[in-house]
C-alpha atoms as a PDB file:
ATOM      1  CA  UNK A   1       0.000   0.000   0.000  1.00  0.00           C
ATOM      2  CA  UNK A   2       0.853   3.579  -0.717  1.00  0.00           C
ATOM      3  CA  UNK A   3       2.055   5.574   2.184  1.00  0.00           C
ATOM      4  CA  UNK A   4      -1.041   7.191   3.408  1.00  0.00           C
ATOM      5  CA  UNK A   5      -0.870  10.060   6.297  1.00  0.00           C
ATOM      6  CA  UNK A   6      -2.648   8.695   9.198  1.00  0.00           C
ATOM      7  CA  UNK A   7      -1.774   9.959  12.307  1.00  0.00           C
ATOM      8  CA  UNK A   8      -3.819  12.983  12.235  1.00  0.00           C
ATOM      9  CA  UNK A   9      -6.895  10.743  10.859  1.00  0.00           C
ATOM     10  CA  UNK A  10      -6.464   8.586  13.961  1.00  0.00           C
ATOM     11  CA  UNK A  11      -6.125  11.339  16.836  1.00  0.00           C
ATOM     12  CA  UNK A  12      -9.303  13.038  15.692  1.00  0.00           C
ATOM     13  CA  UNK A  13     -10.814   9.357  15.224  1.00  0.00           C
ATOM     14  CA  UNK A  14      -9.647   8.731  19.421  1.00  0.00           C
ATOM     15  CA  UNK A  15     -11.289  12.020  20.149  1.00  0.00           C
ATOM     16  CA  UNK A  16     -14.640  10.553  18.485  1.00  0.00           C
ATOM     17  CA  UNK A  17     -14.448   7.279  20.115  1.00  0.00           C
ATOM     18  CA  UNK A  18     -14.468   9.014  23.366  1.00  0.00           C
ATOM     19  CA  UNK A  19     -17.997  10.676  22.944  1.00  0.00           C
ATOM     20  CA  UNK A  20     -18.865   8.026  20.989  1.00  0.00           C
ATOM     21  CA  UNK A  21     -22.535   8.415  22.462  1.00  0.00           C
ATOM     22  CA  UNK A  22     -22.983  11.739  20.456  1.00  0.00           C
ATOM     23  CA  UNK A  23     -21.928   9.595  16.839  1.00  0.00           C
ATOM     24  CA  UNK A  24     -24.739   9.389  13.641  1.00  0.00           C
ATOM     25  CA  UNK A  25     -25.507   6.051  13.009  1.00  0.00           C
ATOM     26  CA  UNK A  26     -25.772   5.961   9.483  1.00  0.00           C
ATOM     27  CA  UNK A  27     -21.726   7.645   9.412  1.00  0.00           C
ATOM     28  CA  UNK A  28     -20.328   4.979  11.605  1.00  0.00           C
ATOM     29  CA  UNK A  29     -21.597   2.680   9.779  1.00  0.00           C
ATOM     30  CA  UNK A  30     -20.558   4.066   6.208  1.00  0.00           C
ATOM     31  CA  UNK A  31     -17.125   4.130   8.191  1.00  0.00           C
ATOM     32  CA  UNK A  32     -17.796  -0.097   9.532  1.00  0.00           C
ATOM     33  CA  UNK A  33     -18.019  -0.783   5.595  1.00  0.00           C
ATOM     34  CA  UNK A  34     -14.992   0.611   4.000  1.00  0.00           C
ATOM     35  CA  UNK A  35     -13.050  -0.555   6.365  1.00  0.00           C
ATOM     36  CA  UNK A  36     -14.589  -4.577   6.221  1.00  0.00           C
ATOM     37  CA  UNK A  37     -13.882  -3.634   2.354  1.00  0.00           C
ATOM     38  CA  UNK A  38     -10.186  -2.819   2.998  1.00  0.00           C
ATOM     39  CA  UNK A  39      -9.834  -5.754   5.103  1.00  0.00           C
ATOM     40  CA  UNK A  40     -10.974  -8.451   2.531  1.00  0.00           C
ATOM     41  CA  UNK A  41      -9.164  -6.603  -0.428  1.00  0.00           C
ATOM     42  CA  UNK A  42      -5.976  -6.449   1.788  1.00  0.00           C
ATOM     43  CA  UNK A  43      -6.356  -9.959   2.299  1.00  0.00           C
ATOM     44  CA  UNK A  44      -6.742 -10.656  -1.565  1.00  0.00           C
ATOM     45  CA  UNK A  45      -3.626  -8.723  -2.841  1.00  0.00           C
ATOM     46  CA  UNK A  46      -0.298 -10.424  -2.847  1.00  0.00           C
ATOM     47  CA  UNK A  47       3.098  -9.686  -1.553  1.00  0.00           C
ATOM     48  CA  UNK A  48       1.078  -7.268   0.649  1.00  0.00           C
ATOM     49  CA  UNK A  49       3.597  -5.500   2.757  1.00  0.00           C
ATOM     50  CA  UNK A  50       3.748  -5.089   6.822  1.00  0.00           C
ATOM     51  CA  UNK A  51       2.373  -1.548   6.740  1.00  0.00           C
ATOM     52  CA  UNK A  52      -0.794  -2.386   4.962  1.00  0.00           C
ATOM     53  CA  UNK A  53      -1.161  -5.156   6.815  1.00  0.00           C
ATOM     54  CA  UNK A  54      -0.977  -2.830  10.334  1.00  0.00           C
ATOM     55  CA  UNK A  55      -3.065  -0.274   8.883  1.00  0.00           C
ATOM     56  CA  UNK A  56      -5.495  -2.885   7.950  1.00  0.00           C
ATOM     57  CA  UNK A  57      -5.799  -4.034  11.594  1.00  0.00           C
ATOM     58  CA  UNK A  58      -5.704  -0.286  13.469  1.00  0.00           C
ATOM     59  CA  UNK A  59      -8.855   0.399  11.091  1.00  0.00           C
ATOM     60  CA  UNK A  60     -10.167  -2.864  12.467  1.00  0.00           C
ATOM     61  CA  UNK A  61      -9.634  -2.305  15.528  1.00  0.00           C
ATOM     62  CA  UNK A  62     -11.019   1.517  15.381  1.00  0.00           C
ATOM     63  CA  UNK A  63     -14.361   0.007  13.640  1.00  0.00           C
ATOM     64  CA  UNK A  64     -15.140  -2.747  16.433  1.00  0.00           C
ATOM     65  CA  UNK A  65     -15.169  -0.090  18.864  1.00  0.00           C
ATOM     66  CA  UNK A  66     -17.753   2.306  16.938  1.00  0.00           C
ATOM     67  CA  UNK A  67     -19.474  -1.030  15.980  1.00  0.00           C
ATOM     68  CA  UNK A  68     -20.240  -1.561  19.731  1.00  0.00           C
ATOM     69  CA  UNK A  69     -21.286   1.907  20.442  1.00  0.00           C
ATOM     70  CA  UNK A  70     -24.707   3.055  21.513  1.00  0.00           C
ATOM     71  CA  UNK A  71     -25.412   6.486  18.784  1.00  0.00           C
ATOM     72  CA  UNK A  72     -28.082   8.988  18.994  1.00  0.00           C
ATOM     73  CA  UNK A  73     -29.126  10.483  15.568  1.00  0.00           C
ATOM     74  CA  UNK A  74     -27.948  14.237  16.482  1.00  0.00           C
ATOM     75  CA  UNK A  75     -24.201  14.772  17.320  1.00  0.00           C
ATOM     76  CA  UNK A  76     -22.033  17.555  17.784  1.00  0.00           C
ATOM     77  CA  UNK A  77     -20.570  19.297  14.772  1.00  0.00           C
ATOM     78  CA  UNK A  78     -17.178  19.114  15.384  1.00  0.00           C
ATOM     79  CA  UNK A  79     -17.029  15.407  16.204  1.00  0.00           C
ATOM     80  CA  UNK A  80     -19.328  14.905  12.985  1.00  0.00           C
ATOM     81  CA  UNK A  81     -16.584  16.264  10.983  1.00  0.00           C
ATOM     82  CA  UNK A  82     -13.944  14.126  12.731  1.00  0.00           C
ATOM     83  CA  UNK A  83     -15.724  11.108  12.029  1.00  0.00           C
ATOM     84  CA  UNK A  84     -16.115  12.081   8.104  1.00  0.00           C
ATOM     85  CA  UNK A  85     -12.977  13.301   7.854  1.00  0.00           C
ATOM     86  CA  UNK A  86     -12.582   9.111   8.907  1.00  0.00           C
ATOM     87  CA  UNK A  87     -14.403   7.720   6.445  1.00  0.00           C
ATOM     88  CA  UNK A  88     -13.229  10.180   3.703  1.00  0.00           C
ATOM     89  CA  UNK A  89      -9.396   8.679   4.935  1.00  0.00           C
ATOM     90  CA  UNK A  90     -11.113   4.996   4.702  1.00  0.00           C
ATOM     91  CA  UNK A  91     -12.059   5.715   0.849  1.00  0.00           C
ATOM     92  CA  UNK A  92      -8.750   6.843  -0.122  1.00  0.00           C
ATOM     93  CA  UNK A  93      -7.463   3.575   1.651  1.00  0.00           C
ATOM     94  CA  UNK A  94      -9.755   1.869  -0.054  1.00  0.00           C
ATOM     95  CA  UNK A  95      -8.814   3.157  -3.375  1.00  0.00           C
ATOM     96  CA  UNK A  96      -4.972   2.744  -2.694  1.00  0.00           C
ATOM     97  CA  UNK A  97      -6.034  -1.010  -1.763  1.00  0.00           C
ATOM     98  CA  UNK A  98      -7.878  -1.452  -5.227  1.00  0.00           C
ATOM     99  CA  UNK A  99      -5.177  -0.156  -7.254  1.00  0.00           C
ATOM    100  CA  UNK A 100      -2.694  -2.578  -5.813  1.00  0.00           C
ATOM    101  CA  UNK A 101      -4.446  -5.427  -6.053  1.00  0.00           C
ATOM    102  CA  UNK A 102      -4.913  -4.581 -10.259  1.00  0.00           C
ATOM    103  CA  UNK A 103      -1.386  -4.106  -9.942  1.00  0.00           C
ATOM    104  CA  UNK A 104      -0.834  -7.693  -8.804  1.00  0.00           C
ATOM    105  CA  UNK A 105      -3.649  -9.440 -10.844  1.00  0.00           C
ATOM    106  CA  UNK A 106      -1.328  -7.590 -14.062  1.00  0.00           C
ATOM    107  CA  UNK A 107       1.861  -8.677 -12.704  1.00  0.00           C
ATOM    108  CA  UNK A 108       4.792  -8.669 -15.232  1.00  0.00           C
ATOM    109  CA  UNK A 109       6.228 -11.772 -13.639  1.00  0.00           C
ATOM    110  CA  UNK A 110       5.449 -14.737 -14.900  1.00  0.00           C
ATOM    111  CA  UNK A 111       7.041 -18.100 -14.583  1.00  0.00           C
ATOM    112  CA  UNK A 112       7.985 -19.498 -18.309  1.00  0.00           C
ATOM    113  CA  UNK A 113      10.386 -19.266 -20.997  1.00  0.00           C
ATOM    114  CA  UNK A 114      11.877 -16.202 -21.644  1.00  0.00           C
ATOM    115  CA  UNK A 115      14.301 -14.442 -23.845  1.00  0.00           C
ATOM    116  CA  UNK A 116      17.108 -12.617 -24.117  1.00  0.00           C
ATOM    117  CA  UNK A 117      20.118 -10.681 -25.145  1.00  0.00           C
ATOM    118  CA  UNK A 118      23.176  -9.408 -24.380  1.00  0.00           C
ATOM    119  CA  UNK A 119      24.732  -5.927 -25.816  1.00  0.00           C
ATOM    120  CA  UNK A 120      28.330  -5.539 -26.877  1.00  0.00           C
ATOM    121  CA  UNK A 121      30.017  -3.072 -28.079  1.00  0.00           C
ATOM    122  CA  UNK A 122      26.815  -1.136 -28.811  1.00  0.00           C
ATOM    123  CA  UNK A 123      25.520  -4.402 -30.991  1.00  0.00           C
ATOM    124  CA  UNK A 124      23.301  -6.999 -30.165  1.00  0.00           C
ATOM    125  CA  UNK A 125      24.137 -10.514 -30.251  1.00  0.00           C
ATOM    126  CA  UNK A 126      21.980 -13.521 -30.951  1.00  0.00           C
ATOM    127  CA  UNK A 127      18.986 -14.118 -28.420  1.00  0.00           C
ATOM    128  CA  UNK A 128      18.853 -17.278 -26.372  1.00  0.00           C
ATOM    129  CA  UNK A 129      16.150 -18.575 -24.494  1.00  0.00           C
ATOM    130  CA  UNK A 130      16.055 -18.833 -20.503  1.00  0.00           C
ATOM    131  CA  UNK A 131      13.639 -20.650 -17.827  1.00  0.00           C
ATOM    132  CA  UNK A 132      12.822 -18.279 -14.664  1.00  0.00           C
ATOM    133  CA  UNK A 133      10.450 -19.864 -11.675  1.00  0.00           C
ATOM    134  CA  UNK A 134       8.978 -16.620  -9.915  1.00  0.00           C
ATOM    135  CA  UNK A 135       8.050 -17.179  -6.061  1.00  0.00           C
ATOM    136  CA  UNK A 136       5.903 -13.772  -4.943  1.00  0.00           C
ATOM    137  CA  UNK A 137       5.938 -15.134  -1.339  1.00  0.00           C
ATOM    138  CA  UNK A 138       9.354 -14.769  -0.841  1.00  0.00           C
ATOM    139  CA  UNK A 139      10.526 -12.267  -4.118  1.00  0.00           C
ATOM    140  CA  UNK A 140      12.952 -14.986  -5.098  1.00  0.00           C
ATOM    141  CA  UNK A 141      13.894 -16.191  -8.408  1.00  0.00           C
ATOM    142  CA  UNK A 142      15.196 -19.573  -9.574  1.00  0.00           C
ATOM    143  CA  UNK A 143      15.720 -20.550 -13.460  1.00  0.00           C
ATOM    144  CA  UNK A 144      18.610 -22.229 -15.862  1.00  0.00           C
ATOM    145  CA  UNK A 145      19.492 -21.778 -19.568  1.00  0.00           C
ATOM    146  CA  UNK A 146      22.064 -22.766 -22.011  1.00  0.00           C
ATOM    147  CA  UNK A 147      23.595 -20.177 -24.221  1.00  0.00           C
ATOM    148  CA  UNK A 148      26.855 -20.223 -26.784  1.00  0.00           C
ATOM    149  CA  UNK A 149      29.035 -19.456 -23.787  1.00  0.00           C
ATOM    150  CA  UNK A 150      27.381 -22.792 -21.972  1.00  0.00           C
ATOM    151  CA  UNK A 151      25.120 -24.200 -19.567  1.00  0.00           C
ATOM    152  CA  UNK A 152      23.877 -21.787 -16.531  1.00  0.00           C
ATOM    153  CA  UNK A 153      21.697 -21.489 -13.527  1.00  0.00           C
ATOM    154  CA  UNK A 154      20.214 -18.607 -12.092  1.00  0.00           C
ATOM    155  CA  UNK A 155      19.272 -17.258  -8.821  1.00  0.00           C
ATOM    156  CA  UNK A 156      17.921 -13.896  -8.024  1.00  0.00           C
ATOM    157  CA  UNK A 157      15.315 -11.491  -6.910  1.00  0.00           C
ATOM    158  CA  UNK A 158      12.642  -8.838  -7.734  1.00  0.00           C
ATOM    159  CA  UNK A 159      10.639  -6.376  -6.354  1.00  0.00           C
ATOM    160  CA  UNK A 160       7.023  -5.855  -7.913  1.00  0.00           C
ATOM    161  CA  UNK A 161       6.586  -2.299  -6.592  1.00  0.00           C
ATOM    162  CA  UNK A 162       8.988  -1.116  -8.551  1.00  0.00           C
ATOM    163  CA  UNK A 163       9.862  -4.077 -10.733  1.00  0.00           C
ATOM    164  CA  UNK A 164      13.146  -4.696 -10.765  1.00  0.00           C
ATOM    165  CA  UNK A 165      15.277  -8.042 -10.951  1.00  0.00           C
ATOM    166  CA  UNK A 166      18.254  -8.837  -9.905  1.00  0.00           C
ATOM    167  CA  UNK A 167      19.779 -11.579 -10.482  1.00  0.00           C
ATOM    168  CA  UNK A 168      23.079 -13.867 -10.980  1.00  0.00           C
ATOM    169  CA  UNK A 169      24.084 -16.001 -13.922  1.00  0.00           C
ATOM    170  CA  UNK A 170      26.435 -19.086 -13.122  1.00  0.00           C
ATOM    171  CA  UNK A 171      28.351 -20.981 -15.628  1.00  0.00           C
ATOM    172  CA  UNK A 172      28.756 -24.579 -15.213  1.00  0.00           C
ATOM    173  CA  UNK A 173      31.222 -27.118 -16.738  1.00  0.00           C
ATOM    174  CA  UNK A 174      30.308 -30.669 -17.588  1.00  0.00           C
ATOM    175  CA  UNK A 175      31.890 -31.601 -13.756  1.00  0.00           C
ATOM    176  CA  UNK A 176      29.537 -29.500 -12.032  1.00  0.00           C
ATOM    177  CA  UNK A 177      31.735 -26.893 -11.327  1.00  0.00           C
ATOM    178  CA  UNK A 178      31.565 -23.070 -11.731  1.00  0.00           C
ATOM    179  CA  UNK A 179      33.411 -21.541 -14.432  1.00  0.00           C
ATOM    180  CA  UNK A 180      32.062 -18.053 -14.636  1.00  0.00           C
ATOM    181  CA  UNK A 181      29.159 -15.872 -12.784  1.00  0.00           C
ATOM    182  CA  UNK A 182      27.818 -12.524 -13.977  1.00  0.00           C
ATOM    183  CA  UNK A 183      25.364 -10.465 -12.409  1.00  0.00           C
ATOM    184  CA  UNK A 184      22.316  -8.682 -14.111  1.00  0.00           C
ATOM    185  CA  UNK A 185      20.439  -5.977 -13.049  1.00  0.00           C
ATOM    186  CA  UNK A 186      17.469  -4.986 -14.541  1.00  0.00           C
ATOM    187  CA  UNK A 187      14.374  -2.578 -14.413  1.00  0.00           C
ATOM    188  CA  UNK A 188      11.441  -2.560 -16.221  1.00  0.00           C
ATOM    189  CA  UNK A 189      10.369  -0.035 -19.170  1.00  0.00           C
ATOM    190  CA  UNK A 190       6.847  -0.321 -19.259  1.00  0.00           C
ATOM    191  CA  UNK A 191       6.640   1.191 -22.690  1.00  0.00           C
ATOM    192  CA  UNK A 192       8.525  -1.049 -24.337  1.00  0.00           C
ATOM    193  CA  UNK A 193       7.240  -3.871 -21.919  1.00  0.00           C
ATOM    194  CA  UNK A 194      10.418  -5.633 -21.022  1.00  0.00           C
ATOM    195  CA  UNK A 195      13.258  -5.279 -18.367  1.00  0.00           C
ATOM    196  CA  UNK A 196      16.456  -3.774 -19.342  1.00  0.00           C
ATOM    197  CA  UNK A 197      19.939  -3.183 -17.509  1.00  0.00           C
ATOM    198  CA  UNK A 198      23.518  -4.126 -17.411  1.00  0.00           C
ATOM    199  CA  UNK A 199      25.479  -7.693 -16.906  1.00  0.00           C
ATOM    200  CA  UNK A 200      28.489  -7.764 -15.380  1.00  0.00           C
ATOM    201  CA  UNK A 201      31.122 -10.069 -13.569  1.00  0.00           C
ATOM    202  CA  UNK A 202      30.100 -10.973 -10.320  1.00  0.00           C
ATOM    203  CA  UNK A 203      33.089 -10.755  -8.610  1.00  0.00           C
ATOM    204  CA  UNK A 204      33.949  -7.038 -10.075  1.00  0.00           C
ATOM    205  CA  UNK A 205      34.461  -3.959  -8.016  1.00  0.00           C
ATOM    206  CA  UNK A 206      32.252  -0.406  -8.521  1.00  0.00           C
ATOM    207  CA  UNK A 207      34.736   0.767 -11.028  1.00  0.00           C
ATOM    208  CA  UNK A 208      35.750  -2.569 -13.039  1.00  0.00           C
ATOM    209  CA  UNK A 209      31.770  -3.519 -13.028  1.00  0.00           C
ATOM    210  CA  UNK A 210      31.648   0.057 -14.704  1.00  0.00           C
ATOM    211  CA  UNK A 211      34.313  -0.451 -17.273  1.00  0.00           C
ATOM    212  CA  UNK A 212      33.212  -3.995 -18.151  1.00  0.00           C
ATOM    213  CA  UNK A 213      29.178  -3.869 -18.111  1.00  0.00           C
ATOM    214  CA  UNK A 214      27.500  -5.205 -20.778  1.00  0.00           C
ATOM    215  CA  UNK A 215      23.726  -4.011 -22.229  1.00  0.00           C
ATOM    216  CA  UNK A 216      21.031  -6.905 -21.439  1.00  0.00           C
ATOM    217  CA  UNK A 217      17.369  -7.066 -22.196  1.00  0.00           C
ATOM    218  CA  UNK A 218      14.882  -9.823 -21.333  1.00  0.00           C
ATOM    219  CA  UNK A 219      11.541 -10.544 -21.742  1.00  0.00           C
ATOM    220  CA  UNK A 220       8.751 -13.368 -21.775  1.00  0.00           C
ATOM    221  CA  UNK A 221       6.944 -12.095 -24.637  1.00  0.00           C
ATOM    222  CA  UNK A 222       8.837 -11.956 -28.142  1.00  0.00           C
ATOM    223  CA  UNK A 223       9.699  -7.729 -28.360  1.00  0.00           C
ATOM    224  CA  UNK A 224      12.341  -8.285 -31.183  1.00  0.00           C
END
């Protein structure tokens, strides 16, 4: 979830909870339904992170109470507005909550076969194909592939926020052993739909990863 300011949402939502016997029915319960609406969308979207989770539960928590309270139908102006200014802050959750769960339902990774290339000396060479196994429960990556250099294995991870991968390519001889790693970095560009970065040796430091980076672009659709 977005980062939502909620502190000032809260204190004015104690201050209400306090007189709750002054609160309009019909608003506390406008506020008991966004927030059972948050709680089963929050509960639907994947890779949800700890602070949607926490808000999830303080709006929980705040809606039991109201749920249990004993409301007049007049109330005093000023604790009217507090409670509005509630549900107006549950909507916007609500929204936020919406938005990220299309944003998971559309996600760009996808276990399969997929392709790529490498970049050198401002030319691209042949593409070869590549299996990657996505875990969103953990943001791990696992895959192998055999290119003209030889036979590799890959481990790695992403981040669907803001899609990136990271990953690292090892090269293995017919004995099992490892003859080469290079690490890949990528980030997604949405309008050309697949992730693009640099490949470098693993082992390099800042300055010879600079000097020695290679283009690399990889995809599971077929962009070129």
């Amino acid at each position: 979830m977005a980062a939502v300011a909620t502190e000032a949402v809260f204190d004015v939502s104690k201050v209400a909870l306090n007189l709750g016997s002054k609160c309009v029915p019909s608003l506390v319960k406008a506020i008991f339904t966004s927030a059972k609406e948050i709680r089963e969308t929050v509960r639907r979207i994947n890779n949800c992170d700890e602070q949607c989770v926490r808000l999830s539960k303080r709006i929980d928590r705040l809606s039991d109470v109201l749920q249990k309270q004993q409301f007049p139908d007049t109330i005093n102006e000023s604790i009217e507005q507090a409670l509005q200014d509630f549900e107006d802050f549950l909507e916007k959750c609500l929204k936020i909550d919406e938005k990220e769960k299309k944003t998971s339902q559309e996600s760009i990774f996808d276990s399969g076969i997929w392709k790529y290339r490498r970049g050198v000396d401002e030319q691209w060479q042949d593409s070869y194909y590549c299996n990657l196994i996505f875990n969103r429960d953990t943001r791990a990556l696992v895959g192998c592939g055999e290119d003209n250099f030889g036979y590799f294995t890959i481990s790695g991870t992403f981040t669907e926020r803001i899609r990136t991968i990271q990953m690292d390519l090892s090269y293995i001889d017919e004995q099992s052993d490892i003859i080469n790693e290079e690490t890949i970095r990528l980030i997604y560009d949405k309008d050309r739909k697949i992730f693009c970065g640099m490949m470098y040796p693993r082992e390099a430091t800042t300055q010879e990863a600079y000097e020695s980076s290679r283009l690399f672009e990889i995809s599971i659709d077929d962009p070129w």
